[in-house]
PDB file of N, CA and C in Angstrom:
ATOM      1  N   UNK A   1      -8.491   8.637  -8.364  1.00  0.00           N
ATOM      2  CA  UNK A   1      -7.404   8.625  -7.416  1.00  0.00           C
ATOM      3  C   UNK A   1      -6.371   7.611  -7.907  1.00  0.00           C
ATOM      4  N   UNK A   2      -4.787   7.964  -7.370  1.00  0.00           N
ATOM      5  CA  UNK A   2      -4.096   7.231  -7.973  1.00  0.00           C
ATOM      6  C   UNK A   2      -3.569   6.271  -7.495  1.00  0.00           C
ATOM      7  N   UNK A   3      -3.760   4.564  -7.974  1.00  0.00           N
ATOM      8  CA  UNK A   3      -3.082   3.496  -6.734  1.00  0.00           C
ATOM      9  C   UNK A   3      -1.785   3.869  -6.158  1.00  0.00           C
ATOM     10  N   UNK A   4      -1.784   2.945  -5.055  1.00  0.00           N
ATOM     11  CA  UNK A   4      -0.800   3.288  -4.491  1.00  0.00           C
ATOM     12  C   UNK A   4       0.501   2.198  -4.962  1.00  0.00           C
ATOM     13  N   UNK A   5       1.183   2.760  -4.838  1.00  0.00           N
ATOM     14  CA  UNK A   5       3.247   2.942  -5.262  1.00  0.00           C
ATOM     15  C   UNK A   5       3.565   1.861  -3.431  1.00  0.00           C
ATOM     16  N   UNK A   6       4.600   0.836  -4.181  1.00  0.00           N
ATOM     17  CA  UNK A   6       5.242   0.910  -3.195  1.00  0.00           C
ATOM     18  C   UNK A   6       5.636   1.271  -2.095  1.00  0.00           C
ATOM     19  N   UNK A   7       6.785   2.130  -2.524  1.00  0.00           N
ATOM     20  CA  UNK A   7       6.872   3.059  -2.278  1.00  0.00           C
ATOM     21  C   UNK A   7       5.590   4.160  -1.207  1.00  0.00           C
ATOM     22  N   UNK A   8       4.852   4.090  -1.379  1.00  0.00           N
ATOM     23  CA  UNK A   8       3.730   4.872  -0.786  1.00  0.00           C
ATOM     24  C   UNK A   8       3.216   3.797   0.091  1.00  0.00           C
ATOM     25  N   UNK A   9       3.352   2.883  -0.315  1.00  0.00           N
ATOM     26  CA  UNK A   9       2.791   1.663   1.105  1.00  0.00           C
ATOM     27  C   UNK A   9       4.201   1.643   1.993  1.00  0.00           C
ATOM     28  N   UNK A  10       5.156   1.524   1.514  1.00  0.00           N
ATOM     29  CA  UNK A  10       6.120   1.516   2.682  1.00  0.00           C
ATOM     30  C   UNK A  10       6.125   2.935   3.767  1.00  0.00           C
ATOM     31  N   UNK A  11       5.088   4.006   3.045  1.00  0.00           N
ATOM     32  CA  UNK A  11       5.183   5.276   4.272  1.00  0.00           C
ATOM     33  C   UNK A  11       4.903   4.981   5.129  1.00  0.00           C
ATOM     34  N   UNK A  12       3.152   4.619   4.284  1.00  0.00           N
ATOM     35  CA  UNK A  12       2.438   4.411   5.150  1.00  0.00           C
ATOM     36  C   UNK A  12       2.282   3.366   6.209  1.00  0.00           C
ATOM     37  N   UNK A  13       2.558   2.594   5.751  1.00  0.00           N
ATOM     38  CA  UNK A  13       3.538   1.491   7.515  1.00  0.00           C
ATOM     39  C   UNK A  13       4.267   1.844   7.772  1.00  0.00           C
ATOM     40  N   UNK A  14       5.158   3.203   7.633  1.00  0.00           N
ATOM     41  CA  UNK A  14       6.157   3.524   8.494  1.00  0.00           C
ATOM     42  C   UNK A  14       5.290   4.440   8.964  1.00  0.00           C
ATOM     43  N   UNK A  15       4.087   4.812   9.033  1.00  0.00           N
ATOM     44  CA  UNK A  15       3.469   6.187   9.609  1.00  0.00           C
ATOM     45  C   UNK A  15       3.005   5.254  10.590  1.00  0.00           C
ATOM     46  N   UNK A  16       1.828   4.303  10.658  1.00  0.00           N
ATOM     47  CA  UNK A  16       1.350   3.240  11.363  1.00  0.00           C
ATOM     48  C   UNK A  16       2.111   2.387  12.525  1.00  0.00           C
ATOM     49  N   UNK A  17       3.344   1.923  11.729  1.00  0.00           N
ATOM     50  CA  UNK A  17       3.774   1.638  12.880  1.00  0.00           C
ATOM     51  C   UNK A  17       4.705   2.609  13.605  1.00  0.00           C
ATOM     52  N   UNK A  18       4.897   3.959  13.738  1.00  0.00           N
ATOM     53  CA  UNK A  18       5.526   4.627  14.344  1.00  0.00           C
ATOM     54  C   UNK A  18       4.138   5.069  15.978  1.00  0.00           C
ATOM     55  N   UNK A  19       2.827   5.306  15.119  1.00  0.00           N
ATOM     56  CA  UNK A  19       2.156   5.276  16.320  1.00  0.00           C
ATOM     57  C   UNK A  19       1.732   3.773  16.846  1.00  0.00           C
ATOM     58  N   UNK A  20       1.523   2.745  16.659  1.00  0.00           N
ATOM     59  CA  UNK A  20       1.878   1.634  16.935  1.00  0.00           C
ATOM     60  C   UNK A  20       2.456   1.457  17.875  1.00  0.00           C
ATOM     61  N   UNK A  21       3.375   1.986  17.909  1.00  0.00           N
ATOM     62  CA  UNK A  21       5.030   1.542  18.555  1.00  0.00           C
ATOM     63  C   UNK A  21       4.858   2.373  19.696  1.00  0.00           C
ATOM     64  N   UNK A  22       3.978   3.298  19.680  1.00  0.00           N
ATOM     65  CA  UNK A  22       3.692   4.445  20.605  1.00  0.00           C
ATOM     66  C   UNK A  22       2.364   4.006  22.027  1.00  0.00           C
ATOM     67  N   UNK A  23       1.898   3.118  21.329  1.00  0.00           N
ATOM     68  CA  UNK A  23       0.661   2.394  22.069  1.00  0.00           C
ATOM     69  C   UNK A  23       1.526   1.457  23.093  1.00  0.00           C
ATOM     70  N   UNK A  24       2.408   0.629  21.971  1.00  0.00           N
ATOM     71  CA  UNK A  24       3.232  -0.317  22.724  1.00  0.00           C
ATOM     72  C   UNK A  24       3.251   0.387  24.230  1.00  0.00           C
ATOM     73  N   UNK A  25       4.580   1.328  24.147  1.00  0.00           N
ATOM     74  CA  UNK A  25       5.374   2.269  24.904  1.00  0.00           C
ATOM     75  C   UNK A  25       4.544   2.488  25.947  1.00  0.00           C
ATOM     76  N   UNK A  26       3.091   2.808  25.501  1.00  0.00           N
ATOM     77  CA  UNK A  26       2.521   3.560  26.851  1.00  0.00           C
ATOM     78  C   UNK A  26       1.751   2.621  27.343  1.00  0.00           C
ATOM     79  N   UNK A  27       1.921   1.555  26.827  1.00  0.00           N
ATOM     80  CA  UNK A  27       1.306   0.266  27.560  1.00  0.00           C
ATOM     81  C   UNK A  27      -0.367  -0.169  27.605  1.00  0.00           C
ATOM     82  N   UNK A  28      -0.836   0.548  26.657  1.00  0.00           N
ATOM     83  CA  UNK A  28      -2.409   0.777  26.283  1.00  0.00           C
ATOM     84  C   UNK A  28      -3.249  -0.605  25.343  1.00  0.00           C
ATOM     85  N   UNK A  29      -2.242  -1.421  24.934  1.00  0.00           N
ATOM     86  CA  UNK A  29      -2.175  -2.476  24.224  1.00  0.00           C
ATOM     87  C   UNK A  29      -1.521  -4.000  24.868  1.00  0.00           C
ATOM     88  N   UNK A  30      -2.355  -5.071  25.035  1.00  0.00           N
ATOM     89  CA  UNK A  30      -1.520  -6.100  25.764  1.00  0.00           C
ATOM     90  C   UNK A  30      -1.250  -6.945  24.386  1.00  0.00           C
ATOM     91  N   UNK A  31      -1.076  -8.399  24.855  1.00  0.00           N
ATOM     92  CA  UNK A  31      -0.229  -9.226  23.548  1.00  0.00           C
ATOM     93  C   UNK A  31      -1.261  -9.703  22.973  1.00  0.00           C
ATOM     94  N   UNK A  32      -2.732 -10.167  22.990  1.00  0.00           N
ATOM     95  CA  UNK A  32      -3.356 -10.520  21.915  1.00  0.00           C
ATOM     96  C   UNK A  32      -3.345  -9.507  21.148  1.00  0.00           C
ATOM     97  N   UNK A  33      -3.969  -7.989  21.900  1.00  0.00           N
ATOM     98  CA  UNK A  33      -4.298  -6.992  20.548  1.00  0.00           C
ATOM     99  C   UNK A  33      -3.015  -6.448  19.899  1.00  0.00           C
ATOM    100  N   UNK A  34      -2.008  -6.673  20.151  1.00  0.00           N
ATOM    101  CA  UNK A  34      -0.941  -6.452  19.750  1.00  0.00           C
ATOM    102  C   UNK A  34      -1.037  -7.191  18.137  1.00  0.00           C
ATOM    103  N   UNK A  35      -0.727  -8.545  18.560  1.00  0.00           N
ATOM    104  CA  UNK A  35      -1.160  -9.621  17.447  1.00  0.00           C
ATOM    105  C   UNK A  35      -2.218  -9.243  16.676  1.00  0.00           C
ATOM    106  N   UNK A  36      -3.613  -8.956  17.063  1.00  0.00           N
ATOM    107  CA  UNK A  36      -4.755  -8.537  16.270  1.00  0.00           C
ATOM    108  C   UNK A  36      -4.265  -7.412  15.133  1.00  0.00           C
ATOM    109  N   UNK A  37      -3.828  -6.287  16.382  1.00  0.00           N
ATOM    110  CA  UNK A  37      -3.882  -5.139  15.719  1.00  0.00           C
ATOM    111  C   UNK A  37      -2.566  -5.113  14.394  1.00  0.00           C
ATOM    112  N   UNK A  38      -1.409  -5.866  14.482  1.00  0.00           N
ATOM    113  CA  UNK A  38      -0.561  -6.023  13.755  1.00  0.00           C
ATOM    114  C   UNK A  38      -0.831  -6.608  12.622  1.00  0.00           C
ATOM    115  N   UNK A  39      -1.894  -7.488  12.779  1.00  0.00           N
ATOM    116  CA  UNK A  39      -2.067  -8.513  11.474  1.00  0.00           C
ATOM    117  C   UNK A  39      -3.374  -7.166  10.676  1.00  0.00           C
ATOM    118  N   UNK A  40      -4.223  -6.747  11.374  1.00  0.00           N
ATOM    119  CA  UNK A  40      -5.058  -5.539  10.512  1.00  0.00           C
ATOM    120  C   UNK A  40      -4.582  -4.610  10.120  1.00  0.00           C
ATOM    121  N   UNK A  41      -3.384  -4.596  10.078  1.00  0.00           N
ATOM    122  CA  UNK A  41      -2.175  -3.035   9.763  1.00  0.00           C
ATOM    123  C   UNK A  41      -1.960  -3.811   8.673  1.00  0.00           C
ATOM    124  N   UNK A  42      -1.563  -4.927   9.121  1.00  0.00           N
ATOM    125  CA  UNK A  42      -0.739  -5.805   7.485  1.00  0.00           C
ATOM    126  C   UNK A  42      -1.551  -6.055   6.367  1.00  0.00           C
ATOM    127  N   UNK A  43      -2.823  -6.466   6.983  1.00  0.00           N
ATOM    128  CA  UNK A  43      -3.773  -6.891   5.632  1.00  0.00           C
ATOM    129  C   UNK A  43      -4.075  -5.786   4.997  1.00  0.00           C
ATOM    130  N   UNK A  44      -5.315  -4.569   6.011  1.00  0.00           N
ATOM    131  CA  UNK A  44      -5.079  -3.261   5.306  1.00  0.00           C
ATOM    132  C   UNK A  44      -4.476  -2.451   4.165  1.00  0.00           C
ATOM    133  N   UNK A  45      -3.730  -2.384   4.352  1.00  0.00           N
ATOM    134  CA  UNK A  45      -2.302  -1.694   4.285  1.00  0.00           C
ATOM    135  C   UNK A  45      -2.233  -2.714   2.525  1.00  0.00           C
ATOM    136  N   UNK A  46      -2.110  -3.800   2.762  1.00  0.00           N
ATOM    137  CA  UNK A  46      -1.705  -4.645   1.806  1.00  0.00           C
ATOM    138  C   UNK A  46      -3.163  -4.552   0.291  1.00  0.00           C
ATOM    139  N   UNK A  47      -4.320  -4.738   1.228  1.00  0.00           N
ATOM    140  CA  UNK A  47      -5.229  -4.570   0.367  1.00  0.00           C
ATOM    141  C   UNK A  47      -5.867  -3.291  -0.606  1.00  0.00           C
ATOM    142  N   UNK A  48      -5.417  -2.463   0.125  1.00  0.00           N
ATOM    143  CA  UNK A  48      -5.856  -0.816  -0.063  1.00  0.00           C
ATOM    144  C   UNK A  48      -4.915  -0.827  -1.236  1.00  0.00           C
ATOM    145  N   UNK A  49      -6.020  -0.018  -2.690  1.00  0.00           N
ATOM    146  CA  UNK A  49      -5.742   0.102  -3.530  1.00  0.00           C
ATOM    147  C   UNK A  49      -5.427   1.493  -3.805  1.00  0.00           C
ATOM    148  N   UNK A  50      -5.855   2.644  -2.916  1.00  0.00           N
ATOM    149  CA  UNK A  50      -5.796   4.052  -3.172  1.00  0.00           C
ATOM    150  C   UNK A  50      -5.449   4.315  -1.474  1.00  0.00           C
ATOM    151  N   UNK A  51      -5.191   5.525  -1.556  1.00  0.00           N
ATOM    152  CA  UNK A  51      -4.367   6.640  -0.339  1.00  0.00           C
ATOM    153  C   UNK A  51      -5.954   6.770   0.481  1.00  0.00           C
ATOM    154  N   UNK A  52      -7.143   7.044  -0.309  1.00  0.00           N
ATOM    155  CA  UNK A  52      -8.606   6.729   0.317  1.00  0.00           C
ATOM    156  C   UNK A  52      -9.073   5.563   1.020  1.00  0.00           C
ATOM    157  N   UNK A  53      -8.839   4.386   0.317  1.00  0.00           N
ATOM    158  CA  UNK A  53      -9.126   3.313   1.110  1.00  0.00           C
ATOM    159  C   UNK A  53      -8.039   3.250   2.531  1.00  0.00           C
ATOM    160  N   UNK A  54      -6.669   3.804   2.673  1.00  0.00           N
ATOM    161  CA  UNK A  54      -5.801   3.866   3.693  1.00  0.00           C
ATOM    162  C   UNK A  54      -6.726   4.892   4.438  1.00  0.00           C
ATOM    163  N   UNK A  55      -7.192   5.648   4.397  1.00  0.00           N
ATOM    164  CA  UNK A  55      -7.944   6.978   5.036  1.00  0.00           C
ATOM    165  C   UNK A  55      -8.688   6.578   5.942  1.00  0.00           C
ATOM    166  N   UNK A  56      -9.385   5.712   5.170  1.00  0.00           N
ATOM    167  CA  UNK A  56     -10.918   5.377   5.691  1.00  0.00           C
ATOM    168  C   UNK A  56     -10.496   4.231   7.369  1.00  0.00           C
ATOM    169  N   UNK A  57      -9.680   3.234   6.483  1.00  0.00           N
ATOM    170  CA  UNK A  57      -9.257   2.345   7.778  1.00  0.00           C
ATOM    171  C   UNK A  57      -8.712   3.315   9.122  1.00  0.00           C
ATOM    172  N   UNK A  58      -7.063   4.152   8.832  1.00  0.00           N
ATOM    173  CA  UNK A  58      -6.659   5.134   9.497  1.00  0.00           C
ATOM    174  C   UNK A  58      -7.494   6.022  10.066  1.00  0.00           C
ATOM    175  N   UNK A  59      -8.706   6.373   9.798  1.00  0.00           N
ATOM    176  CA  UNK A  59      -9.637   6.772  10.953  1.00  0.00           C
ATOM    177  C   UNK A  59     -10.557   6.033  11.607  1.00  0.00           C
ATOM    178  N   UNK A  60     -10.832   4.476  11.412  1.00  0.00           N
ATOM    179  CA  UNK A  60     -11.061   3.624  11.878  1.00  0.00           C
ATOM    180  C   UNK A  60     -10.346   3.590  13.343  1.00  0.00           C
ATOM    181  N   UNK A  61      -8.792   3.553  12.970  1.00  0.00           N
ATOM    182  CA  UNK A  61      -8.415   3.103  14.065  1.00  0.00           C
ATOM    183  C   UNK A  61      -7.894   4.163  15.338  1.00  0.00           C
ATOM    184  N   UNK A  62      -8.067   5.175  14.393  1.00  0.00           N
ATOM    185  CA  UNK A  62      -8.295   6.937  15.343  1.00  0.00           C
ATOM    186  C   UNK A  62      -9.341   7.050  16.334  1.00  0.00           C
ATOM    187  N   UNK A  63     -10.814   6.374  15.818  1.00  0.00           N
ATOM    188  CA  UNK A  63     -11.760   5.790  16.774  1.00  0.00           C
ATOM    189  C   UNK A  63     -11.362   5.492  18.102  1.00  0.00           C
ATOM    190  N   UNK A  64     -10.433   4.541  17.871  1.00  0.00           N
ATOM    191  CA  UNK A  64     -10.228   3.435  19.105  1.00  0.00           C
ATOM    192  C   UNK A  64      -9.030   4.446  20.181  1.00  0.00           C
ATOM    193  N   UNK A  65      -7.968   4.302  18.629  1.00  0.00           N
ATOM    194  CA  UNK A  65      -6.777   5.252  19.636  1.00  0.00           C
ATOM    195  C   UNK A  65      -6.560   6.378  19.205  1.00  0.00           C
ATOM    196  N   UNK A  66      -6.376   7.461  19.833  1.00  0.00           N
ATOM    197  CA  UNK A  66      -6.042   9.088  19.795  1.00  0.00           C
ATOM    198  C   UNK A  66      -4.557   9.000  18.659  1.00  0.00           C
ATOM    199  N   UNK A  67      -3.466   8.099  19.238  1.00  0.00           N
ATOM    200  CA  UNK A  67      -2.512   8.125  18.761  1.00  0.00           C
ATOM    201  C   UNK A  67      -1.951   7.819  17.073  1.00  0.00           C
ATOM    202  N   UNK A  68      -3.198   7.528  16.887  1.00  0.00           N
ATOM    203  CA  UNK A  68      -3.206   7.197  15.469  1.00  0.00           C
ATOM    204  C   UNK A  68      -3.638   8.831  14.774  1.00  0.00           C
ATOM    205  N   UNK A  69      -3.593  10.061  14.978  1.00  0.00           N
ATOM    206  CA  UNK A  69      -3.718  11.361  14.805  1.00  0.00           C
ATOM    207  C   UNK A  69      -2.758  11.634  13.510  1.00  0.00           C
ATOM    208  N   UNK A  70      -1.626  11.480  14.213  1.00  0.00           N
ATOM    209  CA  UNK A  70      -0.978  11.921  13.284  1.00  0.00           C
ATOM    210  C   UNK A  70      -0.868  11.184  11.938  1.00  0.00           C
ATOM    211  N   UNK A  71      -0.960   9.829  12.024  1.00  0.00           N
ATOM    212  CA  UNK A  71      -0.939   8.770  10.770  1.00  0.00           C
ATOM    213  C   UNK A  71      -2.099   9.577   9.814  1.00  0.00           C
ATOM    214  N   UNK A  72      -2.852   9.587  10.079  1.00  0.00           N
ATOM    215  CA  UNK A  72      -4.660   9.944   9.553  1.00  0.00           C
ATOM    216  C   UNK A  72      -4.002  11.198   9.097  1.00  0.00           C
ATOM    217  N   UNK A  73      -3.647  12.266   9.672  1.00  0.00           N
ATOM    218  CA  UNK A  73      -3.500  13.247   9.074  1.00  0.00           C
ATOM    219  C   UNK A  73      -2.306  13.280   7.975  1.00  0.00           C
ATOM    220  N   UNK A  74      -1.399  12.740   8.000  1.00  0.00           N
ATOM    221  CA  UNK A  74      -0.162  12.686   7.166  1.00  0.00           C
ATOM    222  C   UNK A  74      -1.176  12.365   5.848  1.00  0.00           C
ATOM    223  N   UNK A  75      -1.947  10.841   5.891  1.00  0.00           N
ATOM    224  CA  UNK A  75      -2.735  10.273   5.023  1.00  0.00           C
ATOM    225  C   UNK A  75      -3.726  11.565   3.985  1.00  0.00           C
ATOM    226  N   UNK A  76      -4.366  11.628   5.169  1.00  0.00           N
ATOM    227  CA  UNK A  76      -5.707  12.784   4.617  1.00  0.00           C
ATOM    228  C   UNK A  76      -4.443  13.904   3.485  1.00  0.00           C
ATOM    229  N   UNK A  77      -3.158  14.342   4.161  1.00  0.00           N
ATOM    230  CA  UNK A  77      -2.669  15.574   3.182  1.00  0.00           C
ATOM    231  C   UNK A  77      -2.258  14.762   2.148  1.00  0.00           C
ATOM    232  N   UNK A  78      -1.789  13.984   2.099  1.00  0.00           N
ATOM    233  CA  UNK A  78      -1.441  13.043   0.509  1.00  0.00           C
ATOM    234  C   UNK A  78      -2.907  12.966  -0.449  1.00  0.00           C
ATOM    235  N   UNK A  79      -3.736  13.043   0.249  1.00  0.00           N
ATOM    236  CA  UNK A  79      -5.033  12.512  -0.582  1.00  0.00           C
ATOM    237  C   UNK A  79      -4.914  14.488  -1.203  1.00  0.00           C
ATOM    238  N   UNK A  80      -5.151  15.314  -0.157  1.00  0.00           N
ATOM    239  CA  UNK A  80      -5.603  17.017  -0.474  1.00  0.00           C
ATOM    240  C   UNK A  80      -4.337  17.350  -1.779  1.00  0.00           C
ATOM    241  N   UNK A  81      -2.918  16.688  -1.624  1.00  0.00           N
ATOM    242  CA  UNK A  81      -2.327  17.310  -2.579  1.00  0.00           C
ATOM    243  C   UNK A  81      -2.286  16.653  -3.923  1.00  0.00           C
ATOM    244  N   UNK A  82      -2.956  15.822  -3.996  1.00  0.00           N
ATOM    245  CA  UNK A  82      -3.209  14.646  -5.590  1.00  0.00           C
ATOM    246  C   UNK A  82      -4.291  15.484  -5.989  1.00  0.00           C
ATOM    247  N   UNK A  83      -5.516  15.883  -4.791  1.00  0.00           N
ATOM    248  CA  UNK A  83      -6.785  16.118  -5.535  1.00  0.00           C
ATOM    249  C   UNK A  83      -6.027  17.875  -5.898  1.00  0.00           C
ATOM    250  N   UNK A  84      -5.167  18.292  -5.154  1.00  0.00           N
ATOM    251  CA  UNK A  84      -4.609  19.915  -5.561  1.00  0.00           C
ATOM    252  C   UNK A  84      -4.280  19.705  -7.001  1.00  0.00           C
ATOM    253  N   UNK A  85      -3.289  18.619  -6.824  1.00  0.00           N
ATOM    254  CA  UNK A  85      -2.503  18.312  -8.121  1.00  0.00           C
ATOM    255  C   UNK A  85      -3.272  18.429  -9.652  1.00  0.00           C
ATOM    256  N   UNK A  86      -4.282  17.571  -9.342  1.00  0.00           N
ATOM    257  CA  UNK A  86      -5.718  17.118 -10.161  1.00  0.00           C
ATOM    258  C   UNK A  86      -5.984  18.667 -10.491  1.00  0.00           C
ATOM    259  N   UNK A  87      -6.605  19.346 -10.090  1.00  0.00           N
ATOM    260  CA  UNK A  87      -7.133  20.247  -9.992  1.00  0.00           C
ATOM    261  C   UNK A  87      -6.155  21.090 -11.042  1.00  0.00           C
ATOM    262  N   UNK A  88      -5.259  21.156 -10.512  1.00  0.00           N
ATOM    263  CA  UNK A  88      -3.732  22.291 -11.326  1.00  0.00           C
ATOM    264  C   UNK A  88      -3.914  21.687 -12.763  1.00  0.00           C
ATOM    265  N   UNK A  89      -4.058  20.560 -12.845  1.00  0.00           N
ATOM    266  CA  UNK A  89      -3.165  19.749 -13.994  1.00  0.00           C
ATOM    267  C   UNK A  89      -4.767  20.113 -15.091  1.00  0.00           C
ATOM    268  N   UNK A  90      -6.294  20.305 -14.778  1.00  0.00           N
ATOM    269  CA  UNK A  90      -7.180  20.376 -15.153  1.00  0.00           C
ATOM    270  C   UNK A  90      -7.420  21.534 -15.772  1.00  0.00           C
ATOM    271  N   UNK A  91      -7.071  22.778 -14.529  1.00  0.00           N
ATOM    272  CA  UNK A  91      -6.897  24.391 -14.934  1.00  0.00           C
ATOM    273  C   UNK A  91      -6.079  24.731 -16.222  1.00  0.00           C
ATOM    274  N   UNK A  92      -4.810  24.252 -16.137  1.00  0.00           N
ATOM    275  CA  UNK A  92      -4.197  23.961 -17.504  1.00  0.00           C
ATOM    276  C   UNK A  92      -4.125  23.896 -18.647  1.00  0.00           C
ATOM    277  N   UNK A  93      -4.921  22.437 -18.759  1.00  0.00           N
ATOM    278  CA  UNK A  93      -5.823  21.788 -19.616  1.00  0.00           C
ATOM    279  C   UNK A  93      -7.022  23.432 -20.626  1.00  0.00           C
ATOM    280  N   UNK A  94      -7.388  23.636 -19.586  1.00  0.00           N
ATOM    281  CA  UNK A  94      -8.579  24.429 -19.605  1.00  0.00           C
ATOM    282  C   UNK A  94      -7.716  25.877 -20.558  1.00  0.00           C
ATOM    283  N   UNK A  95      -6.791  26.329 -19.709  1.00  0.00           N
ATOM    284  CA  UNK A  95      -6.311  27.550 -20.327  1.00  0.00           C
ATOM    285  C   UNK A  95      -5.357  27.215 -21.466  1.00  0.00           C
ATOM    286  N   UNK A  96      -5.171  25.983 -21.552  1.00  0.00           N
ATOM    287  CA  UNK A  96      -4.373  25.481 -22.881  1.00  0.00           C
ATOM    288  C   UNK A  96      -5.320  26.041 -23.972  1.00  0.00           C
ATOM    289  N   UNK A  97      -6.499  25.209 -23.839  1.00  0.00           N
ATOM    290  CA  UNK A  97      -7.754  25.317 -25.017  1.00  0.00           C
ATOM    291  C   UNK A  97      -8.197  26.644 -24.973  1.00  0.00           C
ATOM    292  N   UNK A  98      -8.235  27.543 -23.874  1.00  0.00           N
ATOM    293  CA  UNK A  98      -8.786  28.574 -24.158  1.00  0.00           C
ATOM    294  C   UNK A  98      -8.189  30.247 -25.434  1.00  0.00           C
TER     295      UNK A  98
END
């Protein structure tokens, strides 16, 4: 799998905190877990070396809240079209040599 890009971390905190921002709104979150939950988005996010390790946390926190759905899924299709990609780029390979 391929690390993640900048670029690809800035989505993905823009995917996170868009449902985030959505917890806020509906008031399901008070100000410690606010704080909690903000600083485990940041470290996460920061530490995760592949679109998998983002996966794994992002359904972590699907556990807790529903609203994190869509993040997880945006995630999960980035992972399906690298391993598509993989796959294409292999077939190729294959009918090159053949």
């Amino acid at each position: 799998m391929k690390p993640l890009t900048e670029l690809d971390r800035k989505n993905i905190y823009n995917m996170l905190a868009t449902a985030y921002i959505d917890l806020i709104k509906q008031g399901r979150i008070g100000k410690f877990e606010r704080r909690v939950m903000s600083q485990k988005i940041l470290n996460h996010v920061e530490k995760a070396q592949t679109f998998q390790d983002v996966s794994v946390f992002a359904k972590d926190l699907l556990k807790l809240y529903p609203v994190f759905q869509y993040a997880s899924l945006r995630i999960d299709s980035e992972i399906e079209g690298m391993h598509e990609a993989d796959v294409m780029a292999r077939l190729k390979t294959l009918i090159k040599k053949s």
